[in-house]
N, C-alpha and C. Protein backbone atom coordinates (compact mmCIF):
# COMPACT_ATOMS: atom_id res chain seq x y z
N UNK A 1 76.00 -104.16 -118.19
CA UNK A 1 76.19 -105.32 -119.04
C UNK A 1 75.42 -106.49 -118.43
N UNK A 2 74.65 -107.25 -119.67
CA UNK A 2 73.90 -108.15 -118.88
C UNK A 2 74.99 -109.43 -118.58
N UNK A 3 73.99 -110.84 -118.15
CA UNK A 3 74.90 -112.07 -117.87
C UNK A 3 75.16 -112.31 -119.43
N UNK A 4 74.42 -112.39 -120.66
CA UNK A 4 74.66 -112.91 -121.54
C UNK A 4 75.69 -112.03 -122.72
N UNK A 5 75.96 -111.00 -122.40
CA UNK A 5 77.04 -110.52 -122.57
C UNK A 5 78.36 -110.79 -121.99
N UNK A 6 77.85 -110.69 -120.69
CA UNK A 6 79.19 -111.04 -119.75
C UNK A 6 79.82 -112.58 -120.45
N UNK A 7 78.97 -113.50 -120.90
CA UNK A 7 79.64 -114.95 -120.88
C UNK A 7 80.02 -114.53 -122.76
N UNK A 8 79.96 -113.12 -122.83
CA UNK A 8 80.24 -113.68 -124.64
C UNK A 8 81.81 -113.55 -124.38
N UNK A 9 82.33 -113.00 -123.50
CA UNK A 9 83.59 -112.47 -122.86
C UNK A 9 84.61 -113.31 -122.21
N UNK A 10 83.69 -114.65 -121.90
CA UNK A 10 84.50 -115.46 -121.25
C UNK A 10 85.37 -116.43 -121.85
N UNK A 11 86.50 -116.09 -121.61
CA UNK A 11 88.18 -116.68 -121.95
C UNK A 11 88.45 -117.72 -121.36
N UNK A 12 88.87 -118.72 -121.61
CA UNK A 12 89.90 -119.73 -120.93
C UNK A 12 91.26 -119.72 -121.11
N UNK A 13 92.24 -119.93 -119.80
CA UNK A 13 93.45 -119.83 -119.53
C UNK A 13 94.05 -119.36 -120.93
N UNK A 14 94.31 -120.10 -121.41
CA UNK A 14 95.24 -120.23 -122.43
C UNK A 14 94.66 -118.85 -123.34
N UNK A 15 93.25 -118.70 -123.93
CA UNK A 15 92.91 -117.28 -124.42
C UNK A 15 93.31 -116.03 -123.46
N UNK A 16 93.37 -116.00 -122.19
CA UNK A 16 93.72 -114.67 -121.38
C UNK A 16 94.99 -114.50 -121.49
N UNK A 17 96.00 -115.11 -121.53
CA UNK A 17 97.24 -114.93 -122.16
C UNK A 17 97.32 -114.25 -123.14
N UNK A 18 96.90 -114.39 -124.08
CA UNK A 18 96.98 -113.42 -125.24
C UNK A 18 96.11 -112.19 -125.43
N UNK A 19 95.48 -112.23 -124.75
CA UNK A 19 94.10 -110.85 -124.27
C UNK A 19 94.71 -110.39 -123.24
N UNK A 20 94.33 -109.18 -123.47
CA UNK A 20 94.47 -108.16 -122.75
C UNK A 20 92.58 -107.22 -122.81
N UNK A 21 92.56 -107.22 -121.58
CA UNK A 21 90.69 -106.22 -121.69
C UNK A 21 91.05 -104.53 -121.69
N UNK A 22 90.02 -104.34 -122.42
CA UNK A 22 90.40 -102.35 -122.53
C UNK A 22 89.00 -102.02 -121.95
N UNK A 23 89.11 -101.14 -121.03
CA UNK A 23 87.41 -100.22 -121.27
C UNK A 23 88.15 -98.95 -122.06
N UNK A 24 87.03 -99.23 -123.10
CA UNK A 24 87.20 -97.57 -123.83
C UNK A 24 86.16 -96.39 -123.45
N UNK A 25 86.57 -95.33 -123.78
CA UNK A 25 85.81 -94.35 -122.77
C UNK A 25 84.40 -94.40 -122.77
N UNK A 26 83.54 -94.79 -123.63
CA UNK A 26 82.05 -95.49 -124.14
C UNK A 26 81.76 -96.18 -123.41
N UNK A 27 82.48 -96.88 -122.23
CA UNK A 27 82.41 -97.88 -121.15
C UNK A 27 82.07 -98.83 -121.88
N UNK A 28 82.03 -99.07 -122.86
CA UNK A 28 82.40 -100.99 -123.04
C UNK A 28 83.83 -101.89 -123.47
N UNK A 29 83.56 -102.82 -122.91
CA UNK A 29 84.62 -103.60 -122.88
C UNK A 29 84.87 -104.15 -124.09
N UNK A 30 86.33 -104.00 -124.49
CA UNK A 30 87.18 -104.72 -125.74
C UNK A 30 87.91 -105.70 -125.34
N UNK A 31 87.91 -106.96 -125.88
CA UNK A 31 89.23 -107.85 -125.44
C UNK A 31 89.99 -107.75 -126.92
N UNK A 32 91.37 -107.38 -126.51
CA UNK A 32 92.38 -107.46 -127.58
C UNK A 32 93.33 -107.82 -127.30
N UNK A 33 94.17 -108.63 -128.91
CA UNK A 33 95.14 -109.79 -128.81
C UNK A 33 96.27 -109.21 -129.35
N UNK A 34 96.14 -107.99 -129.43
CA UNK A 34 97.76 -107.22 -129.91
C UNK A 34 97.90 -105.89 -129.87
N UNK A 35 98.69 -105.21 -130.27
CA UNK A 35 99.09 -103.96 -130.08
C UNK A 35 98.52 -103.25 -131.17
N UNK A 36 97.60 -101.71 -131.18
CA UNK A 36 97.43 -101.05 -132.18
C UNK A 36 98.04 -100.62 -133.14
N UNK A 37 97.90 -100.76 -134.10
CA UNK A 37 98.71 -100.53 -135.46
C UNK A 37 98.45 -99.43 -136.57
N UNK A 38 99.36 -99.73 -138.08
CA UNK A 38 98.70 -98.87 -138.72
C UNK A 38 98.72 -99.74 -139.65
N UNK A 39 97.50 -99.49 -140.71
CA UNK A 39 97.22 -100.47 -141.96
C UNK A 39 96.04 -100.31 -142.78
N UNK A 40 95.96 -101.34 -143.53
CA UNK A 40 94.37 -101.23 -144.46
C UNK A 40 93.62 -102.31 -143.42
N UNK A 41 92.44 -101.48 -143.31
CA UNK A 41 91.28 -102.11 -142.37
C UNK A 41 90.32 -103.43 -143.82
N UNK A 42 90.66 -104.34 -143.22
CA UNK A 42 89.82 -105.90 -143.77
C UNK A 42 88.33 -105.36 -144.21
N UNK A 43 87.87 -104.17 -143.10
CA UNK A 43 86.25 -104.06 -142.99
C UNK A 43 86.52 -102.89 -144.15
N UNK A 44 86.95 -101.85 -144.08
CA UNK A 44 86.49 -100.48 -145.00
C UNK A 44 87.52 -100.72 -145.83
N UNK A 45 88.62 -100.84 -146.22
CA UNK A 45 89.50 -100.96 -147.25
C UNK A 45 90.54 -99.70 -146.88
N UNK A 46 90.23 -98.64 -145.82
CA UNK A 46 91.13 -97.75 -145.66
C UNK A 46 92.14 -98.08 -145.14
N UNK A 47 92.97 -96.70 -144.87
CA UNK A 47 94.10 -96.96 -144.60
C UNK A 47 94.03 -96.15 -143.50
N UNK A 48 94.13 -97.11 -142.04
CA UNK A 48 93.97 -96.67 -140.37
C UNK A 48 94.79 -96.83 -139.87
N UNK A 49 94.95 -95.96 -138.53
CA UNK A 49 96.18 -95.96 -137.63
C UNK A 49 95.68 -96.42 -136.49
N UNK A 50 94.52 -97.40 -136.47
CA UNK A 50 93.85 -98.02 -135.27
C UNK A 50 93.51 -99.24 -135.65
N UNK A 51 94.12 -100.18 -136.33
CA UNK A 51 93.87 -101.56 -136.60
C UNK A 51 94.18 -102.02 -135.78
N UNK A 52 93.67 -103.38 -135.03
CA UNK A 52 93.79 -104.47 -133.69
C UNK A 52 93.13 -105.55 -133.67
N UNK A 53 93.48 -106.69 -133.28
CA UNK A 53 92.38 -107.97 -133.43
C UNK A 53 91.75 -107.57 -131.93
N UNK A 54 90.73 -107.86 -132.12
CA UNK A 54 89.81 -107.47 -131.37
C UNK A 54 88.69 -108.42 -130.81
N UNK A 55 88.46 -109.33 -129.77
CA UNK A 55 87.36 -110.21 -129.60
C UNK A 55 85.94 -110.00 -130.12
N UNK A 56 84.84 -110.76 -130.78
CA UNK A 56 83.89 -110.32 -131.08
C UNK A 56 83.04 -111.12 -130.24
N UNK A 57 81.63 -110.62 -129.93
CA UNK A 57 80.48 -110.86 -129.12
C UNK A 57 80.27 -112.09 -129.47
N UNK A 58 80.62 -113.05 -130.28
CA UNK A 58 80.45 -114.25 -130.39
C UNK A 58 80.75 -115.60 -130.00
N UNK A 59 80.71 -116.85 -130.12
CA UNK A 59 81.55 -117.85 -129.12
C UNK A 59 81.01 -119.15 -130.27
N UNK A 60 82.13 -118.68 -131.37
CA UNK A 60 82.10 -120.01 -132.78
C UNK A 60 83.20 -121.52 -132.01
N UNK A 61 82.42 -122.16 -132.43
CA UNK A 61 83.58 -123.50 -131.98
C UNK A 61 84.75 -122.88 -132.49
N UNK A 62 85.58 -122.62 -133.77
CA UNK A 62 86.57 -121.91 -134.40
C UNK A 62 87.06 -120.61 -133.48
N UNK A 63 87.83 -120.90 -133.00
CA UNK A 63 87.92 -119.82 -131.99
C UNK A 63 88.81 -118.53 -133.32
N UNK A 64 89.23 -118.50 -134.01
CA UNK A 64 89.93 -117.81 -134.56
C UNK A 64 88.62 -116.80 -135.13
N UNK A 65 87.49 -117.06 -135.27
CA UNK A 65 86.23 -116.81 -135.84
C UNK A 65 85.52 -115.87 -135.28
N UNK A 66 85.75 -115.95 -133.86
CA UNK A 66 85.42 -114.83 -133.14
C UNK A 66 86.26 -113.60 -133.01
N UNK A 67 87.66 -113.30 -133.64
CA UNK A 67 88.11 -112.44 -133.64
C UNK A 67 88.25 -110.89 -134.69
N UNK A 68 88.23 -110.25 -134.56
CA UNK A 68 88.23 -109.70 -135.84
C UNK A 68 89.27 -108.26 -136.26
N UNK A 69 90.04 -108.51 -137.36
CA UNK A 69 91.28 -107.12 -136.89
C UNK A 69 90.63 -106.56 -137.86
N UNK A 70 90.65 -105.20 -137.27
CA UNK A 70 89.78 -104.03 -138.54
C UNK A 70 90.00 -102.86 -137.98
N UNK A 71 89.25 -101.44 -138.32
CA UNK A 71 90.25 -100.19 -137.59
C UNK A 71 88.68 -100.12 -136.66
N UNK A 72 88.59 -99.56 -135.37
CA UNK A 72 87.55 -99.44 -134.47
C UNK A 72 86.02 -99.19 -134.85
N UNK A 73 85.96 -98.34 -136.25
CA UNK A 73 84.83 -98.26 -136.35
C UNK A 73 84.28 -99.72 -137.54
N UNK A 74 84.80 -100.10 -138.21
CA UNK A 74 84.53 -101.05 -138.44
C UNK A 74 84.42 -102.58 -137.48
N UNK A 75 84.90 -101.91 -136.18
CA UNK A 75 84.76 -103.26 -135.17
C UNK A 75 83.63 -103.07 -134.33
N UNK A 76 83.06 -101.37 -134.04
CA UNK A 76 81.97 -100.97 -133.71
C UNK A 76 80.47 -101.65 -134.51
N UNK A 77 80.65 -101.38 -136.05
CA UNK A 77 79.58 -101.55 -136.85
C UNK A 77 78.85 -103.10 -136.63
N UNK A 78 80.51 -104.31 -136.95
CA UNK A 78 80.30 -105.64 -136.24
C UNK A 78 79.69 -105.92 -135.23
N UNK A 79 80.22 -105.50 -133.88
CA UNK A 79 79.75 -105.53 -132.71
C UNK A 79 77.67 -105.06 -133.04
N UNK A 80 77.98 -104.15 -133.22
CA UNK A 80 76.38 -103.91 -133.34
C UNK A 80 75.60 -104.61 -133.86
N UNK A 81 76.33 -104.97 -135.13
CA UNK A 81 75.19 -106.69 -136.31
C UNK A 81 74.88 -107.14 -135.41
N UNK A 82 76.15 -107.89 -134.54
CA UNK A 82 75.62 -109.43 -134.03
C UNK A 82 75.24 -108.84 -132.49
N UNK A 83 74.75 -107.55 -131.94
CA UNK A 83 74.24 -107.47 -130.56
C UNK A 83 72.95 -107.85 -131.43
N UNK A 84 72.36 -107.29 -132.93
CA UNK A 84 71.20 -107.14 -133.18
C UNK A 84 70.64 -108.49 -133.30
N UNK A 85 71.96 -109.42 -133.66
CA UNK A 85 71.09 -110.71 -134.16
C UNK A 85 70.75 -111.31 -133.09
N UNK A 86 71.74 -110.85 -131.92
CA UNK A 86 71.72 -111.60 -130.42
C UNK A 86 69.99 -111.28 -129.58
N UNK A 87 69.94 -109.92 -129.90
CA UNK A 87 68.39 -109.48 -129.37
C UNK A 87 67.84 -110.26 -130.24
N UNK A 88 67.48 -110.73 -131.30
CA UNK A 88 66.59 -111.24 -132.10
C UNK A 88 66.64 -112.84 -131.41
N UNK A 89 67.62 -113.27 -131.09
CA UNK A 89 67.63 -114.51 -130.88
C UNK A 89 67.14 -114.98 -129.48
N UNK A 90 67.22 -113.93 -128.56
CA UNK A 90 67.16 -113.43 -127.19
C UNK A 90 65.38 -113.57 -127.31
N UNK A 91 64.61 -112.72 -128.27
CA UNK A 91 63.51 -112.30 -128.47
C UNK A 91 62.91 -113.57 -128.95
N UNK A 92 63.19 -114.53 -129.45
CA UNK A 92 62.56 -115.89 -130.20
C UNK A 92 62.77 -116.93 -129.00
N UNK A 93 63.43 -116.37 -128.15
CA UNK A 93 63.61 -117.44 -126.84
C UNK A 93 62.52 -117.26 -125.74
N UNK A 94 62.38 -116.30 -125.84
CA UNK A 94 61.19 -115.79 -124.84
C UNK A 94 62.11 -115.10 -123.48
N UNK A 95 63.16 -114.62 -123.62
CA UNK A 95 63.97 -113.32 -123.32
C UNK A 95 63.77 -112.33 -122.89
C-alpha cells in the first residue's frame, strides 16, 4: 500500500471509535462502522447476507460521504472507480 492510500485511511479520534479495521483475505484493508448484516444492497438491489458500512478511499469534507453500506462486491466495484479516478488524478499531477 502506497502513502497515498495509507492517508485515504486516516481517522481521527472520534472516527476510530466507531471503526473497526478488517484485513480481508485479498490483503486489503476495510474500515467498518458496524456489524455484518442481512438486507437489500443500495448498490445491486439484491438481497445479501454481507451488507456493512464500509469506509471508502475517499476524504469528502461530508464525512458521512465517504462511507458506503452495500453487500462486498458492490463495495469492491466502488473501491475500484475511485482507485481509477485516483490514478488518473495521480497521473495529471505528475505522479
Amino acid at each position: 500500500m502506497n502513502q497515498s492510500e495509507l492517508e485515504t485511511f486516516d481517522l481521527d479520534e472520534e472516527q476510530r471509535k466507531i471503526a473497526e479495521v478488517t484485513l480481508i483475505s485479498s490483503g486489503k484493508i476495510v474500515i467498518v462502522s458496524d456489524e455484518v448484516h442481512t438486507g437489500v444492497c443500495l448498490g445491486c438491489g439484491l438481497e445479501r447476507d454481507d451488507i456493512q458500512t464500509r469506509r471508502l478511499n475517499t476524504r469528502y469534507h461530508e464525512e458521512s460521504s465517504n462511507w458506503l453500506e452495500s453487500c462486498f462486491d458492490c463495495y469492491e466495484q466502488t473501491i475500484d472507480y475511485y482507485n481509477g479516478l485516483w490514478a488518473e488524478y495521480r497521473s495529471s499531477q505528475g505522479y
